[in-house]
C-alpha atoms as a PDB file:
ATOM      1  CA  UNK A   1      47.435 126.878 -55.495  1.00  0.00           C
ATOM      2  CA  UNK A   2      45.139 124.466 -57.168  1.00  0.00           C
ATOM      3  CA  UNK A   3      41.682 124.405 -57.130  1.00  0.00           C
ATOM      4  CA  UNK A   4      39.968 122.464 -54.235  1.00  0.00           C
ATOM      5  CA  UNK A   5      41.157 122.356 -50.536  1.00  0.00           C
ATOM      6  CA  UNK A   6      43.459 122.316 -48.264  1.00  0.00           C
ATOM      7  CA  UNK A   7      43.949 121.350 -44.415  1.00  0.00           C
ATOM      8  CA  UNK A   8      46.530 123.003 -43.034  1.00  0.00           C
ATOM      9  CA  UNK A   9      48.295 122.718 -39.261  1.00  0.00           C
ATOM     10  CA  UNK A  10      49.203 126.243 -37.795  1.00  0.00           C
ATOM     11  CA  UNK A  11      51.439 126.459 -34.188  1.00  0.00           C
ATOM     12  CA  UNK A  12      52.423 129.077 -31.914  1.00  0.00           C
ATOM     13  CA  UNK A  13      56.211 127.054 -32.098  1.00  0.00           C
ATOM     14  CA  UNK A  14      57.970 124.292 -32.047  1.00  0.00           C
ATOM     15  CA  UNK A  15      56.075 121.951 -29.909  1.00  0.00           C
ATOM     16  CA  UNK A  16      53.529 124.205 -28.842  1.00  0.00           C
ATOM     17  CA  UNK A  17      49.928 125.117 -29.250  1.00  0.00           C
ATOM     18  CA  UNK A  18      48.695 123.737 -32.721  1.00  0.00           C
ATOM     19  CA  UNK A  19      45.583 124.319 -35.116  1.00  0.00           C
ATOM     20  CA  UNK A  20      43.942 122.520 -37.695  1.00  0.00           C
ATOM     21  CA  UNK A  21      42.236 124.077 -40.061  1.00  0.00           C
ATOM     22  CA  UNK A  22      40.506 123.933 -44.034  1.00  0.00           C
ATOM     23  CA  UNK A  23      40.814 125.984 -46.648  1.00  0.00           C
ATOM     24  CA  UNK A  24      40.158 126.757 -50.170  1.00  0.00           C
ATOM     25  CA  UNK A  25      42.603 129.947 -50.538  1.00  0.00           C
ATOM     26  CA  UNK A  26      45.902 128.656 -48.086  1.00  0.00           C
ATOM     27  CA  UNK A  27      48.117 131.628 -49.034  1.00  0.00           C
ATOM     28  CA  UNK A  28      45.248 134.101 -48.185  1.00  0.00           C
ATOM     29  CA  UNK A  29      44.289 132.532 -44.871  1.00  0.00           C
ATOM     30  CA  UNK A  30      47.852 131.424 -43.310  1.00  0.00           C
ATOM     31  CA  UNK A  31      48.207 135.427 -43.857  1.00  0.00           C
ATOM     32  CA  UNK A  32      44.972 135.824 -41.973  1.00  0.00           C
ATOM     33  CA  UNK A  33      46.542 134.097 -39.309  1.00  0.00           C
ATOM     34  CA  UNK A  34      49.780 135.651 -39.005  1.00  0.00           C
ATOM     35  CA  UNK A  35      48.311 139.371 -39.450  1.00  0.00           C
ATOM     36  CA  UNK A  36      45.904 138.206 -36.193  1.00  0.00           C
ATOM     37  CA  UNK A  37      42.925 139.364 -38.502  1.00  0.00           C
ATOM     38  CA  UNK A  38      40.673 136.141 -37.418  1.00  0.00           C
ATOM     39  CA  UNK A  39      39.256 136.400 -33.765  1.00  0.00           C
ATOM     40  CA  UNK A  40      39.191 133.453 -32.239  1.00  0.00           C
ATOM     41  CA  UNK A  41      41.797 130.213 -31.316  1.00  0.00           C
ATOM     42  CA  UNK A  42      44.734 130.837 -33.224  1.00  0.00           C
ATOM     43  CA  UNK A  43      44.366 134.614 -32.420  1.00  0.00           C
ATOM     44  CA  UNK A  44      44.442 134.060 -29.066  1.00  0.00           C
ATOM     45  CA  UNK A  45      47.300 131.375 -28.761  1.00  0.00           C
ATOM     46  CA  UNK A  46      49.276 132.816 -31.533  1.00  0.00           C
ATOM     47  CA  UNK A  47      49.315 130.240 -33.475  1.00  0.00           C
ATOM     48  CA  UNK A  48      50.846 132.013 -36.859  1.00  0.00           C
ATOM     49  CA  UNK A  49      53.317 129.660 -38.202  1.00  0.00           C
ATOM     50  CA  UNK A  50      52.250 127.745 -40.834  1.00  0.00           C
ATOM     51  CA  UNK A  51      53.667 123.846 -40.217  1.00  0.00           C
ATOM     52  CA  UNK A  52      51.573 121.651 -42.030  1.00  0.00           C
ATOM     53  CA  UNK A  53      49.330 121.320 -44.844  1.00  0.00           C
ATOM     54  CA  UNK A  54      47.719 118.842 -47.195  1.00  0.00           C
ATOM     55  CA  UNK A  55      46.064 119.525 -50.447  1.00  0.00           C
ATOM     56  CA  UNK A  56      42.640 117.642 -51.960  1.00  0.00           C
ATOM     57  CA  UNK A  57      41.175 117.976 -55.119  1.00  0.00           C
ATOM     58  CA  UNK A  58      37.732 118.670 -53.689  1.00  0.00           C
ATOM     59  CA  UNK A  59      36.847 120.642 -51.138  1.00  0.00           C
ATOM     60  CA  UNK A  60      34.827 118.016 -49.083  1.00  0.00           C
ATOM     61  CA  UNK A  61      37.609 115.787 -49.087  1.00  0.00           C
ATOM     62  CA  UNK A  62      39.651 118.167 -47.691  1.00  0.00           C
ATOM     63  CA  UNK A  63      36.715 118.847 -44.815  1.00  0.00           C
ATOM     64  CA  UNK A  64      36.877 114.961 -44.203  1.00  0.00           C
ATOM     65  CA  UNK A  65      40.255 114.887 -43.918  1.00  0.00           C
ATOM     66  CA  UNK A  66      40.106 118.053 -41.075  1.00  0.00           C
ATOM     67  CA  UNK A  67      37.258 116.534 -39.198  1.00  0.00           C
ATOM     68  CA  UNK A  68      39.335 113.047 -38.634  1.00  0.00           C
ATOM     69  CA  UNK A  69      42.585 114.752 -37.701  1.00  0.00           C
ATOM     70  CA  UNK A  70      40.793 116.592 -35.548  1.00  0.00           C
ATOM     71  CA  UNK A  71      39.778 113.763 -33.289  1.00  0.00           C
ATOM     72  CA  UNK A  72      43.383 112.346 -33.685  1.00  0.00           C
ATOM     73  CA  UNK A  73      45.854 112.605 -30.182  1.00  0.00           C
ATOM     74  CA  UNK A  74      48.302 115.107 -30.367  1.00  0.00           C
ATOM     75  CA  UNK A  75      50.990 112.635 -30.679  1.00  0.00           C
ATOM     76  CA  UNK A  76      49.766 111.675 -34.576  1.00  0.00           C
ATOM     77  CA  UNK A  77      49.696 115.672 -34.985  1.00  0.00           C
ATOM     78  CA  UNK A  78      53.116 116.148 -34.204  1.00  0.00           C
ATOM     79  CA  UNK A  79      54.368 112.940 -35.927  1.00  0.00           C
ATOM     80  CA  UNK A  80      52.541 114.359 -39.329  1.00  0.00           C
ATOM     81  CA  UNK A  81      54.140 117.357 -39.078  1.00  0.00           C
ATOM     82  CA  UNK A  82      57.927 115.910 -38.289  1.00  0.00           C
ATOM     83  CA  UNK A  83      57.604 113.972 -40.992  1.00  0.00           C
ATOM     84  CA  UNK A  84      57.634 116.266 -43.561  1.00  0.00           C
ATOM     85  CA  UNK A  85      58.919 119.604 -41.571  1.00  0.00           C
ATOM     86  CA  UNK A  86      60.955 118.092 -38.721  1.00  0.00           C
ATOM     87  CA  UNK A  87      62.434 121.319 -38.026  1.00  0.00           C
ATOM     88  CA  UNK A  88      58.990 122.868 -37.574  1.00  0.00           C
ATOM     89  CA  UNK A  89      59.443 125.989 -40.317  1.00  0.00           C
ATOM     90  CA  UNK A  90      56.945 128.309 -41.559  1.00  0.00           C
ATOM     91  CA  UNK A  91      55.891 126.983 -44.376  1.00  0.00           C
ATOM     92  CA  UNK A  92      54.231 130.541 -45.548  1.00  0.00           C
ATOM     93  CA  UNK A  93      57.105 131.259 -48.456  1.00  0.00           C
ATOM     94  CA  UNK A  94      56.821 128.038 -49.817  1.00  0.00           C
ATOM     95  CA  UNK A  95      52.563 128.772 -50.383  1.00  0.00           C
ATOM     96  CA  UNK A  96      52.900 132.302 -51.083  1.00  0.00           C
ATOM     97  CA  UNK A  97      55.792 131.555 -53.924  1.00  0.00           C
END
């Protein structure tokens, strides 16, 4: 992956529980999250497919980018993520080539 960031939208399935986070290393940390090796949210929701994702050219672009989706209704979530993955697959292959 290219240098910079990424935000990136992890679920527990179709429909269900979902996670925004940033990144500078996707492959690495979508694997963090489907090995359960960070404590915390998606750990605990199992949130370990890999749905979503966006890359920036800078890091604090991509950290702009996380904060606003954050505050966005779930609706807009699941609308960004049927748009380009309507069938809600891990994306994981695809990043890890």
């Amino acid at each position: 992956m290219k240098k910079g960031g990424c935000v990136y939208m992890m679920a527990s399935r179709r429909n269900g529980t979902i996670y925004i986070g940033v990144t500078s290393d996707l492959a690495k940390r979508a694997w963090e999250h489907r090995e359960g090796r960070i404590e915390g949210f998606t750990r605990k929701y199992g949130c370990k497919l890999l749905v979503w994702f966006e890359h920036h050219d800078k890091i604090e672009a991509a950290i702009k980018r996380e904060k606003q989706m954050k505050e966005w209704r779930r609706a807009w979530k699941l609308r960004v993520i049927e748009e380009t993955n309507p069938d809600w697959n891990d994306l994981f292959e695809l990043v890890c080539g």
